[in-house]
Protein backbone atom coordinates (compact mmCIF):
# COMPACT_ATOMS: atom_id res chain seq x y z
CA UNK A 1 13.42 6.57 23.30
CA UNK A 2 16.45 7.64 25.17
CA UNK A 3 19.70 5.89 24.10
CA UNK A 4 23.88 6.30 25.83
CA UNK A 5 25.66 8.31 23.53
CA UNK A 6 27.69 5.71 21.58
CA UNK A 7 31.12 5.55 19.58
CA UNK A 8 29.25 5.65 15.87
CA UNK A 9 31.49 5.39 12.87
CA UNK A 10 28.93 6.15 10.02
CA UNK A 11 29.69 5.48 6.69
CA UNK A 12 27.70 6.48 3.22
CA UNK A 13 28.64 7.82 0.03
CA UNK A 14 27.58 11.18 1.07
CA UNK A 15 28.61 13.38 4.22
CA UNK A 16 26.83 15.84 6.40
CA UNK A 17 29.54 18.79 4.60
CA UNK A 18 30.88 19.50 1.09
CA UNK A 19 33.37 22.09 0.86
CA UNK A 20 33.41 24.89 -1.48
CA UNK A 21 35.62 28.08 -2.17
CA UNK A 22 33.39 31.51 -1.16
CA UNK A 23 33.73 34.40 -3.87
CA UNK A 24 36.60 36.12 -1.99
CA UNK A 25 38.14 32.52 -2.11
CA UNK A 26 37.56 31.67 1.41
CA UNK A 27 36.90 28.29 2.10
CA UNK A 28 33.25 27.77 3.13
CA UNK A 29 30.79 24.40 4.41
CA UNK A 30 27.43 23.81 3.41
CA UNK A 31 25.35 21.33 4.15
CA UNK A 32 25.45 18.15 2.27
CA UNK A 33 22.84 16.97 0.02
CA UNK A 34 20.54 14.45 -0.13
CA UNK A 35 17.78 12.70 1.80
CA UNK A 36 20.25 10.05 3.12
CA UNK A 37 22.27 12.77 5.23
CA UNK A 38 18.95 14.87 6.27
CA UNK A 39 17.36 12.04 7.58
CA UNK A 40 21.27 11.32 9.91
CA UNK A 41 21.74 14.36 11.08
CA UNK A 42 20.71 14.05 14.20
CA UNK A 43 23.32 11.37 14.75
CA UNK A 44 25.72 13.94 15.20
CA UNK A 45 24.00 15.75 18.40
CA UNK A 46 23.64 11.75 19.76
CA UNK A 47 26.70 10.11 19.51
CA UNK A 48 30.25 10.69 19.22
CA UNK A 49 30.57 10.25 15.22
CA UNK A 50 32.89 10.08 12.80
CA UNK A 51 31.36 10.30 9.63
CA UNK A 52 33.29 8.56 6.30
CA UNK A 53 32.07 9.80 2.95
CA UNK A 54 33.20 10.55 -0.85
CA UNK A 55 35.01 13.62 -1.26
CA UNK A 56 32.52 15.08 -3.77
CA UNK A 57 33.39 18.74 -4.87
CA UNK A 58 36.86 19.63 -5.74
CA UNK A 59 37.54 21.50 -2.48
CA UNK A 60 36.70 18.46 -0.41
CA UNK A 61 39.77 16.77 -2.38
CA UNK A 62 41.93 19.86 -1.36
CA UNK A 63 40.68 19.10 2.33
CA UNK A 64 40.95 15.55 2.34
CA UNK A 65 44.75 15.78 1.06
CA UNK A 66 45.89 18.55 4.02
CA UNK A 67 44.62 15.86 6.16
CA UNK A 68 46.96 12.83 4.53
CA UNK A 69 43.49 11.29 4.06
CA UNK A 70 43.19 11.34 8.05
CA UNK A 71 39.47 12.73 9.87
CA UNK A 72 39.44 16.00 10.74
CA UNK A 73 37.51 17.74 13.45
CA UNK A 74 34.29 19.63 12.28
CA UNK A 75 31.07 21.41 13.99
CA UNK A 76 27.39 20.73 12.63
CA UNK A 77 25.03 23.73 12.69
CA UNK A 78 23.92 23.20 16.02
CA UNK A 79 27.08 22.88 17.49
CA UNK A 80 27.86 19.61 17.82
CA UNK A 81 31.39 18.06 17.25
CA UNK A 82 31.76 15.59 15.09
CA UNK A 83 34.93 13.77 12.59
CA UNK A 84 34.82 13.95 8.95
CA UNK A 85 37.28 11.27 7.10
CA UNK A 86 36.76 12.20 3.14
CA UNK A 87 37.47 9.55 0.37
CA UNK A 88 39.10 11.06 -2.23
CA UNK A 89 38.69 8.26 -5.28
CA UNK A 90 40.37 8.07 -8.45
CA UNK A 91 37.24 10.73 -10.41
CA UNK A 92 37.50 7.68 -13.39
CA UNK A 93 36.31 5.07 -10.35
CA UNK A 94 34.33 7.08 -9.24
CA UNK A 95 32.63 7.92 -12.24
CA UNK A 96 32.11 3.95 -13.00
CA UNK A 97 31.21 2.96 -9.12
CA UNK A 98 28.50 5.90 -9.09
CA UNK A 99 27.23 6.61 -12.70
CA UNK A 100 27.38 2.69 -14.33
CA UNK A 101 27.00 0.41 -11.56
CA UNK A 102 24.99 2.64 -8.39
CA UNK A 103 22.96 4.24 -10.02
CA UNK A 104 21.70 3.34 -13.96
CA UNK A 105 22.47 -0.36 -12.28
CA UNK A 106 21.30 -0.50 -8.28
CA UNK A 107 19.10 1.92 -8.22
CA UNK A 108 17.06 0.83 -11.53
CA UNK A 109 16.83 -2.81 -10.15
CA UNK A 110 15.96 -1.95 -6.84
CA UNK A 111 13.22 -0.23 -8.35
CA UNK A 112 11.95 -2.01 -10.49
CA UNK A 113 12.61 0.14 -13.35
CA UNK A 114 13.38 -1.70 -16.24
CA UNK A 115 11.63 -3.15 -19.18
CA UNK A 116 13.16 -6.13 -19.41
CA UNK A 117 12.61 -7.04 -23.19
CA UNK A 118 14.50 -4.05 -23.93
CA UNK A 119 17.01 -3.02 -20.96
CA UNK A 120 18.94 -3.66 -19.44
CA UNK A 121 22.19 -4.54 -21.82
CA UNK A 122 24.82 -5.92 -19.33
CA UNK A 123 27.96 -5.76 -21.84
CA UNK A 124 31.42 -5.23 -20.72
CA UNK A 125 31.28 -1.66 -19.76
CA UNK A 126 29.43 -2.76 -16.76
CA UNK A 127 31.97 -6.04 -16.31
CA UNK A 128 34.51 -3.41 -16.24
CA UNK A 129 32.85 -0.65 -13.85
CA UNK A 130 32.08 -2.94 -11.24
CA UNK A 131 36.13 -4.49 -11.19
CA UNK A 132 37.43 -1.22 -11.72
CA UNK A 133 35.01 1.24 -10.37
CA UNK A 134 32.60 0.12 -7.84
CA UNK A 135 35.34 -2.74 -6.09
CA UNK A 136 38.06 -0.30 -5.83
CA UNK A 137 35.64 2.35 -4.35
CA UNK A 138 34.16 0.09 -1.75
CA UNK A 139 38.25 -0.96 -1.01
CA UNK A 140 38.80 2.51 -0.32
CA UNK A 141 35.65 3.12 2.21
CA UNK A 142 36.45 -0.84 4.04
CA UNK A 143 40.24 0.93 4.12
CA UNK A 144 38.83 4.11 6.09
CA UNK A 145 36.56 2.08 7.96
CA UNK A 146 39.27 -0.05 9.32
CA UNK A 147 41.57 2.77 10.15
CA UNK A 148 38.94 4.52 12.40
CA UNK A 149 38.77 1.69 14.63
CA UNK A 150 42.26 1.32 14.96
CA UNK A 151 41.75 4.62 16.77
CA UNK A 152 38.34 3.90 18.14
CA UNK A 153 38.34 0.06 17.95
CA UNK A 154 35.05 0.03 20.40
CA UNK A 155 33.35 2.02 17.77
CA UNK A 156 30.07 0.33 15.76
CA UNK A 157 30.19 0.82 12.02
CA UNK A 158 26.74 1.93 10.71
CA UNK A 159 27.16 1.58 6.67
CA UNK A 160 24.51 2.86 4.35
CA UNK A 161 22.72 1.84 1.09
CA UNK A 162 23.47 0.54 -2.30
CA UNK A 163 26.66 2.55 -2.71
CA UNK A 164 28.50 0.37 -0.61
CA UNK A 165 27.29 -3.49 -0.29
CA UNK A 166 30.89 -4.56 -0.73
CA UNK A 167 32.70 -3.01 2.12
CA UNK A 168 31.24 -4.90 5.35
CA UNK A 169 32.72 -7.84 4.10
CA UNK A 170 35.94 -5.84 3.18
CA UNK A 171 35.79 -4.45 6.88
CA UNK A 172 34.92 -8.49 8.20
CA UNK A 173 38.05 -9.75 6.96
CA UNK A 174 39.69 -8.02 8.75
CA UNK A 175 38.25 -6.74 11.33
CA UNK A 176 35.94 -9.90 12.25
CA UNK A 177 35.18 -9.04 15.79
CA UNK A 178 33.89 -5.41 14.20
CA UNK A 179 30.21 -4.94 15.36
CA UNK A 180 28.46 -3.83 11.69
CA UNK A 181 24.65 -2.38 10.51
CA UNK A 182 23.75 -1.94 7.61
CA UNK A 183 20.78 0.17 6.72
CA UNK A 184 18.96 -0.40 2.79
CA UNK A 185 17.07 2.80 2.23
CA UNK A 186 15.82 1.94 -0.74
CA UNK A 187 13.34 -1.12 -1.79
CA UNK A 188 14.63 -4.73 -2.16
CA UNK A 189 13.20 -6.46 -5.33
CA UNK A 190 12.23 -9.78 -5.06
CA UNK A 191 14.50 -12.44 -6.15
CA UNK A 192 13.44 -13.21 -9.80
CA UNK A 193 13.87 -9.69 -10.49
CA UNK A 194 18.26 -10.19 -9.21
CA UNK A 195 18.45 -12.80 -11.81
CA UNK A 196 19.04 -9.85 -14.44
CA UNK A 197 22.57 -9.64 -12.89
CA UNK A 198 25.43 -12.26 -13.39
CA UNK A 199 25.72 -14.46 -11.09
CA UNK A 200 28.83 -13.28 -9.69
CA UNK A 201 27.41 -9.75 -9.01
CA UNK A 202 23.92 -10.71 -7.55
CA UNK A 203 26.15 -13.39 -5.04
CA UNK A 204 28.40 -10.51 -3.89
CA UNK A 205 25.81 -7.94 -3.31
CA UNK A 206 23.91 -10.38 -0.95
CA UNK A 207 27.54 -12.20 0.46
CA UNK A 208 28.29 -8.41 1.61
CA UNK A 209 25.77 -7.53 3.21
CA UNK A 210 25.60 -10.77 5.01
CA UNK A 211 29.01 -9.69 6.36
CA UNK A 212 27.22 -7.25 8.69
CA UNK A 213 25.74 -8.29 12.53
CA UNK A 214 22.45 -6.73 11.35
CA UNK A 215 21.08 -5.47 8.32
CA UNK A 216 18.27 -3.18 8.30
CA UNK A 217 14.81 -1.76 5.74
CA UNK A 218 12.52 0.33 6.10
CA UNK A 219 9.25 -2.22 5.58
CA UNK A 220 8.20 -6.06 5.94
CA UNK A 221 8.09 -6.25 2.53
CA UNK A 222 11.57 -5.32 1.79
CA UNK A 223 12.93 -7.49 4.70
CA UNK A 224 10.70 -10.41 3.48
CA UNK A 225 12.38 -10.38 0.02
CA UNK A 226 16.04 -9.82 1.24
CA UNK A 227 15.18 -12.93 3.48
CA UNK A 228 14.01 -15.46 0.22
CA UNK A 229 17.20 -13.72 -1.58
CA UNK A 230 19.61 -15.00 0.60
CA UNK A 231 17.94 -18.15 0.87
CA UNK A 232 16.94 -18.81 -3.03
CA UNK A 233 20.49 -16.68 -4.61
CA UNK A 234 23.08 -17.95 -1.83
CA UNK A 235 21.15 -21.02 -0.48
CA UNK A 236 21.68 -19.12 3.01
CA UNK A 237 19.72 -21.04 6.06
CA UNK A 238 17.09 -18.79 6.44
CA UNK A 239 14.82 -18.60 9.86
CA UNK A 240 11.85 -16.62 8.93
CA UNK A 241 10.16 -16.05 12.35
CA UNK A 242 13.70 -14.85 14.24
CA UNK A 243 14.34 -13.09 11.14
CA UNK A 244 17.68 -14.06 10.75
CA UNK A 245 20.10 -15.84 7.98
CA UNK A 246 23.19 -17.81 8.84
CA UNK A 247 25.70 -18.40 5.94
CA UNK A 248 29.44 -18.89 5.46
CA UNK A 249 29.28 -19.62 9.68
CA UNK A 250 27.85 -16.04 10.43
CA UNK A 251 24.64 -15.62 11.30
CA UNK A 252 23.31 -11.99 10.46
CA UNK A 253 19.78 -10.39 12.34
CA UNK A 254 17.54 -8.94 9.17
CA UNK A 255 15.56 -6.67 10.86
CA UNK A 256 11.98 -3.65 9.84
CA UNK A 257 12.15 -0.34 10.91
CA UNK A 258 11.00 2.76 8.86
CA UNK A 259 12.73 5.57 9.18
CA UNK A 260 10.99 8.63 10.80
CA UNK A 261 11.50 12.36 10.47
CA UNK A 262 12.73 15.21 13.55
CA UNK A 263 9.03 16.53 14.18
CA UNK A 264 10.94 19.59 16.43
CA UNK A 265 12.70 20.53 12.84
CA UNK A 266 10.07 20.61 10.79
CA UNK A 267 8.49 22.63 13.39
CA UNK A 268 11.21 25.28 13.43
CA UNK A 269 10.68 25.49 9.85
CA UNK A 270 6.69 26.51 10.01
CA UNK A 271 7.73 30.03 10.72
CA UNK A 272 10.77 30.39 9.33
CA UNK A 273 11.15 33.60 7.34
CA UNK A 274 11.97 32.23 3.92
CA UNK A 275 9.27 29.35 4.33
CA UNK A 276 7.11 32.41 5.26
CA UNK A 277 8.10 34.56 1.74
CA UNK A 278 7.24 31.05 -0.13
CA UNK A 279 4.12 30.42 1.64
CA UNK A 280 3.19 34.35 0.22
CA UNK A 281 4.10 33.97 -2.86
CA UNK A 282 2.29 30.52 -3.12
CA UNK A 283 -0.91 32.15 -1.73
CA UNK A 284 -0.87 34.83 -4.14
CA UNK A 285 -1.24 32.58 -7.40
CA UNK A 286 -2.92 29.96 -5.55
CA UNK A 287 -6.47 28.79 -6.92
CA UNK A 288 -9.26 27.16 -4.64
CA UNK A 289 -7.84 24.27 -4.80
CA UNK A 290 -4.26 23.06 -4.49
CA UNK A 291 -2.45 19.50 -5.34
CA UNK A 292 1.37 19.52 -4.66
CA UNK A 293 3.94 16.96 -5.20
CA UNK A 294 7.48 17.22 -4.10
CA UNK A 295 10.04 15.08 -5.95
CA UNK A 296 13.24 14.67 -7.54
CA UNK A 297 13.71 14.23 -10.78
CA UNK A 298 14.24 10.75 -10.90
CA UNK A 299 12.08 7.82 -13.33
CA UNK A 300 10.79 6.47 -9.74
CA UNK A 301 9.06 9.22 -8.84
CA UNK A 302 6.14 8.48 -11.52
CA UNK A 303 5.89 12.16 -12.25
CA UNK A 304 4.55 11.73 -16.36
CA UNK A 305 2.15 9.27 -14.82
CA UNK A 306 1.36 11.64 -12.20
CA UNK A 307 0.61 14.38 -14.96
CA UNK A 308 -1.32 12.58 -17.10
CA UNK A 309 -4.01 11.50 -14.69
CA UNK A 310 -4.56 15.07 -13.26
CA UNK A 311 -5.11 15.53 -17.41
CA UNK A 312 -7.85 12.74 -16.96
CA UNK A 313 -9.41 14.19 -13.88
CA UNK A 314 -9.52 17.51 -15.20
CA UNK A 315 -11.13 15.77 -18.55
CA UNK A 316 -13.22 14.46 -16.79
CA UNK A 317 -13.93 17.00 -14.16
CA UNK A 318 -14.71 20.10 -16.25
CA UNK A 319 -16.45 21.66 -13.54
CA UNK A 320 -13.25 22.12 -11.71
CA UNK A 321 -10.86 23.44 -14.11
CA UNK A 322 -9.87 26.72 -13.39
CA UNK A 323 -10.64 25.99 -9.68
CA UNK A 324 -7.65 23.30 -8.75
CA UNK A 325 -3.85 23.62 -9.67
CA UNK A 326 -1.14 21.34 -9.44
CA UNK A 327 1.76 22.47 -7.99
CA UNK A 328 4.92 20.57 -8.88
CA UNK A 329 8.27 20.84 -7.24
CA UNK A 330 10.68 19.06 -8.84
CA UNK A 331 14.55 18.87 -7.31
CA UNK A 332 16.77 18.42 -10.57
CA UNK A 333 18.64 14.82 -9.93
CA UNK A 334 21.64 13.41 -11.16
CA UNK A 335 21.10 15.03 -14.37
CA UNK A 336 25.16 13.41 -15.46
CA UNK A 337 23.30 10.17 -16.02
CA UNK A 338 21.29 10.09 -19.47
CA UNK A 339 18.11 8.24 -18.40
CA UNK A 340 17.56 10.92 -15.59
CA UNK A 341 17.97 14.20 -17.99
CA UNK A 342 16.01 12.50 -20.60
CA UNK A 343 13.68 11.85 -17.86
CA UNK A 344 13.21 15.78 -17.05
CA UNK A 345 12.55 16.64 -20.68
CA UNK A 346 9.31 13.88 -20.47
CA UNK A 347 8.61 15.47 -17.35
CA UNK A 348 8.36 18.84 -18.47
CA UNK A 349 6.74 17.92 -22.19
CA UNK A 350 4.02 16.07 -20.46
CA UNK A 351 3.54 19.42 -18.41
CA UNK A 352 3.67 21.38 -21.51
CA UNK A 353 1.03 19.20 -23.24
CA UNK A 354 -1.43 19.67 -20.61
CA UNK A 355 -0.50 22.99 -19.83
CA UNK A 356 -1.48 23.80 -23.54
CA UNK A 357 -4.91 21.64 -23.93
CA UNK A 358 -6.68 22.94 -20.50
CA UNK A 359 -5.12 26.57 -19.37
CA UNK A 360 -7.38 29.41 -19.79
CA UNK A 361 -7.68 32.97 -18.81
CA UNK A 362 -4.61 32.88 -16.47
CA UNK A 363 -5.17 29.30 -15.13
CA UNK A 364 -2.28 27.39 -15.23
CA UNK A 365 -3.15 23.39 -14.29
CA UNK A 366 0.25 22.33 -14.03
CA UNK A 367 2.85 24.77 -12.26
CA UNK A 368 6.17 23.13 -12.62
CA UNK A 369 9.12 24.32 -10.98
CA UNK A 370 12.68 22.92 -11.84
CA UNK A 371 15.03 24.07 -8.64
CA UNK A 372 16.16 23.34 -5.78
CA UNK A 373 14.07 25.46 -3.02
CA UNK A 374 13.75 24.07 0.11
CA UNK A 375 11.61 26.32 1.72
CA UNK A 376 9.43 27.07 -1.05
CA UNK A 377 8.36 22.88 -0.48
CA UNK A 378 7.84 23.59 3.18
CA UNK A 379 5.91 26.16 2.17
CA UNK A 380 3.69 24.26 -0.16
CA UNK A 381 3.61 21.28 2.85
CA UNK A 382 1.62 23.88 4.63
CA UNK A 383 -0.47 24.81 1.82
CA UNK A 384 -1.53 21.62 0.18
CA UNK A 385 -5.17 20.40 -0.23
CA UNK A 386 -4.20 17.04 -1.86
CA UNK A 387 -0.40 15.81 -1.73
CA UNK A 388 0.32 13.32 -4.32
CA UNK A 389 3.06 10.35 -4.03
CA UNK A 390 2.80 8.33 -6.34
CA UNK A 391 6.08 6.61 -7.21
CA UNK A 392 6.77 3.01 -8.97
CA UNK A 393 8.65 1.76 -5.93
CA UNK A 394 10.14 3.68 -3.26
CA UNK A 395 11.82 2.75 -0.03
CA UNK A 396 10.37 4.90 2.23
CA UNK A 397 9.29 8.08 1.06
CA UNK A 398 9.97 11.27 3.62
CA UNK A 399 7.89 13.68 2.12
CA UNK A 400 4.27 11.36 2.90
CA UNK A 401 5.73 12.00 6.35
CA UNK A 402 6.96 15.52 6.42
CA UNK A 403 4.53 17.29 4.89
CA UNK A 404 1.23 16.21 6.86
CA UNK A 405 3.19 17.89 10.25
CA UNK A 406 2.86 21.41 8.49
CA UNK A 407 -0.61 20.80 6.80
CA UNK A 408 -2.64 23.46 7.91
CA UNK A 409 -5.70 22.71 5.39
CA UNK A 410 -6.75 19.34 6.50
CA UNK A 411 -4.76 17.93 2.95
CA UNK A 412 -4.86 14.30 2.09
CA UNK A 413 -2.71 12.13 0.93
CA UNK A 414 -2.71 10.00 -2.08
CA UNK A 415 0.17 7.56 -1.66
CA UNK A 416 1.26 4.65 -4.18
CA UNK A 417 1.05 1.44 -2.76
CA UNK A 418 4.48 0.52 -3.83
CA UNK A 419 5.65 3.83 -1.54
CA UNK A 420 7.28 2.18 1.66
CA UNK A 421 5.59 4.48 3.85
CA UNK A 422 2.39 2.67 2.72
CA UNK A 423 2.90 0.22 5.05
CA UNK A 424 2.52 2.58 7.97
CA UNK A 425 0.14 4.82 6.60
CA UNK A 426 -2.02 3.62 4.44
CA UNK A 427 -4.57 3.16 6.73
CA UNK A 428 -5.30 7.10 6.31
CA UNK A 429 -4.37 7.71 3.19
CA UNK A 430 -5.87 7.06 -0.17
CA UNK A 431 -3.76 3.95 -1.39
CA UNK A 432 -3.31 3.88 -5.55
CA UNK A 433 -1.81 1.74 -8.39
CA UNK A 434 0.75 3.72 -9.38
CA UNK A 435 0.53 2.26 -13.09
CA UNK A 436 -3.07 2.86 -12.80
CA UNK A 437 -3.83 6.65 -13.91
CA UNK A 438 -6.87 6.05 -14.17
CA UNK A 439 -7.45 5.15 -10.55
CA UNK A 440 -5.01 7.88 -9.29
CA UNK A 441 -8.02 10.63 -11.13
CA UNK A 442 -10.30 8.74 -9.12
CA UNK A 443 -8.50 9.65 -5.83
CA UNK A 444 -7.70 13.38 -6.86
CA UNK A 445 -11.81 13.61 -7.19
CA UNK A 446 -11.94 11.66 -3.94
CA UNK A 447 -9.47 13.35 -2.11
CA UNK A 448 -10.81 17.08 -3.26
CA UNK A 449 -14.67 16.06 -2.50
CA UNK A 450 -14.06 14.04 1.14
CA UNK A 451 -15.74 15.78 4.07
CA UNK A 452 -13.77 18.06 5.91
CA UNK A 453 -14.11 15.99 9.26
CA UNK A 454 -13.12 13.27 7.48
CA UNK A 455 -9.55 14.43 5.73
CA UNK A 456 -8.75 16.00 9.39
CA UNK A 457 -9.63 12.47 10.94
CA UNK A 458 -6.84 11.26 8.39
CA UNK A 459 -4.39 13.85 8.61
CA UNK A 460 -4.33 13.87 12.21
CA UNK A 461 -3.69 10.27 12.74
CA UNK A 462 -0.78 10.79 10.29
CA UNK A 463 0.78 13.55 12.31
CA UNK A 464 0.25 11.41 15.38
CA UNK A 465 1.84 8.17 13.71
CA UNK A 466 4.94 10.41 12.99
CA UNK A 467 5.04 12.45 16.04
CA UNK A 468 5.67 9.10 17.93
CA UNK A 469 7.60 7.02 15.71
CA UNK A 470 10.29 9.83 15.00
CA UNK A 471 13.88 9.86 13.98
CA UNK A 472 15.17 9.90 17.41
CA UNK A 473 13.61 6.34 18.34
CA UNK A 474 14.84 5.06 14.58
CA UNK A 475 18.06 5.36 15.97
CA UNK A 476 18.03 4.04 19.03
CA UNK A 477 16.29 0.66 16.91
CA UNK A 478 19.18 0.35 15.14
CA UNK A 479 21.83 0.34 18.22
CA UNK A 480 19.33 -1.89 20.01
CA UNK A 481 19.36 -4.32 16.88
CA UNK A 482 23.27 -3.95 17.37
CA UNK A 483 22.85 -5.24 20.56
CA UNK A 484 20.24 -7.65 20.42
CA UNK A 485 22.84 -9.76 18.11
CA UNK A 486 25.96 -9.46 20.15
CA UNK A 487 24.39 -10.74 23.16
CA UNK A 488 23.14 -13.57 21.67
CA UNK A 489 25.36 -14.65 18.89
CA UNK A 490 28.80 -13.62 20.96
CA UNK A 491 27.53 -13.83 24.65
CA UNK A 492 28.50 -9.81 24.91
CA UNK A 493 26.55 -7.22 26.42
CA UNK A 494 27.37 -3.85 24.65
């Protein structure tokens, strides 16, 4: 899908560049982190962007206060030109708006991740993050966002996630012919599930978003719940079959569309010299058969879950041990907060427990490594017999994607049900309860004993499903959304 290069003001808590001082103290760029900005990058060679994020590291401070707070001009790796306008928060806000309310708060509701008889405990510490942390943070993005278009005041605003569901109503007041998106990359709980918040919080999260023209998810499932929220938390007017809510006299288009990945990157990457080194190495300790997950580090991910029923399947496999490995690279995540380091130590216990009941003359089952390697998880996308997702709840899921474009072993996929990509690719994969370990060492056995015509029937109708529906037409659904509403709601064509 070809798309005009548009005036795109993107904002998320995260930019494309973090700044850091070189060892003879020259100031260098790297590439930012995170799956949020890898999956945007493209953007930059699309559109005319400027791109609003936190100032993260130290440096980025430094370069945010040469610039009075002001963009400044920058170049992506491919050469495209693009603006940079870093936040530079209070670090005490920030600390509150990112490690209380975003993520031990947002994130663990969004995914389900609680056991409600014993957490969460809302006391005052989160009272006082969200008024003195989270607010003041999402002031200081809606301030940004305003001052870019002042200088580009044709410019849409494309916000992202669960950082910042505050600012598009910020930005509406005053701004309220600004045309707004939001994207949600992560799942959207049904509305029983909100209730754990106070009132107050659960009514702004939903009011803010509902600031925005559109406001976007990756599945039907996640749409379909935002939809009953607004209707059952805000007592919105809610039109199910246009998909749209009207509250507070706005009326906001709630729109489905899963994010895809840049098939020509991933195939740069196949023969890329350090995927090339990994792939080696991988080869060399390999057994017959190899499972691989890639994940962070984070409770979501279902990783001790994911451990314990290769333990089963090997238990209750025996002629296979010794003959399958799995392989599991695990990106280290937000190890600041304390449910997400004390996550990593289950993580690698579990490994160690079943590392130390089944390994035998050299055979290691479980081959854990704690880093962050890119190209040593393109290598193992190329290399997997069996690739395991099986998270709790996820959004999307980029990896179920990714990895089947490098597969060169006709791997299958085992994907959680609760995985957003589900939804598109189910259909070829082998779907499992990810509370059920039982039924996840049915579908290793499965997935290691199908036919080879049939796991190449799968995988390539995966490929072919994300070969189409890439990032670049993503995109282009999310302007067209942008349109769509103006020119109905307004009477403007774009």
């Amino acid at each position: 899908m070809v798309t005009q290069r548009r005036k795109l003001i993107v904002v998320a808590n995260r930019g494309p560049v973090s700044y850091q001082r070189g060892s003879s103290g020259e100031r260098t760029a790297r590439r930012g982190g995170g799956g949020l900005v890898t999956a945007l990058r493209s953007l930059l060679a699309r559109h005319e962007v400027t791109w609003i994020a936190s100032a993260m590291s130290d440096e980025d401070r430094l370069v945010a206060g040469e610039h009075g707070g002001d963009g400044a001009d920058e170049t992506a790796r491919d050469g495209s030109p693009y603006r940079i306008r870093l936040v530079a928060s209070d670090p005490t806000a920030y600390d509150w708006y990112y490690n209380v309310v975003a993520n031990p708060t947002l994130w663990f509701l969004q995914h389900y991740m609680w056991g409600l008889p014993y957490a969460p405990d809302l006391d005052l510490g989160l009272h006082h993050a969200w008024f003195n942390g989270y607010l003041p943070v999402n002031e200081a993005f809606a301030d940004a966002t305003i001052a870019e278009l002042e200088r580009e005041p044709n410019a849409a605003v494309f916000f992202h996630d669960y950082h910042l569901y505050l600012a598009p109503k910020l930005v509406r007041a005053r701004r309220p012919d600004a045309r707004i998106l939001h994207f949600v990359h992560i799942p959207w709980p049904q509305s029983d599930y909100w209730h754990v918040l106070p009132e107050h919080l659960r009514r702004d999260i939903h009011e803010g978003l509902l600031a925005n023209d559109v406001v976007g998810f990756h599945t039907e499932r996640w749409k379909r719940n935002f939809l009953h929220c607004c209707e059952e938390i805000l007592g919105a007017e809610v039109d199910v079959d246009g998909s749209t809510v009207t509250h507070d006299g706005r009326t906001t288009l709630v729109t489905r569309h899963p994010i895809g990945v840049d098939p020509a990157e991933f195939d740069e990457l196949r023969d890329d010299p350090d995927v090339l080194e990994q792939e080696r190495l991988i080869g060399e300790r390999r057994p017959e058969f190899l499972i691989v997950r890639v994940d962070r580090t984070d409770p979501s991910k279902n990783i001790v879950r994911g451990f314990r029923a290769f333990s089963l399947f090997l238990d209750q496999h025996p002629e296979l041990q010794g003959r399958v490995t799995l392989l599991a690279l695990l990106d280290p995540s937000r190890q600041d907060v304390p449910e997400y380091s004390e996550y990593l130590a289950a993580v690698q216990r579990e490994a160690r427990t079943v590392n130390d009941r089944f390994q035998h003359e050299g055979w290691l089952p479980i081959d854990l490594q704690v880093a962050d390697n890119f190209a040593q998880s393109v290598a193992a996308y190329k290399q997997y017999d069996v690739l395991l997702v099986n998270a709790v709840f996820d959004g999307l899921n980029l990896v179920s994607k990714e990895a089947p474009l490098l597969n060169a072993r006709d791997g299958v996929l085992i994907l959680s049900e609760n995985a957003g990509s589900s939804e598109e690719l189910g259909e070829w994969a082998l779907t499992v309860n990810p509370f059920d370990v039982y039924g996840q060492a049915q579908a290793i056995n499965d997935a290691l004993t199908m036919p080879v015509e049939e796991r190449r029937r799968r995988l390539e109708a995966t490929v072919a499903h994300v070969r189409e529906n890439d990032l670049a037409g993503w995109i282009a659904a999310q302007l067209a959304d942008l349109d769509r509403i103006a020119e109905s709601f307004t009477g403007v064509t774009t």
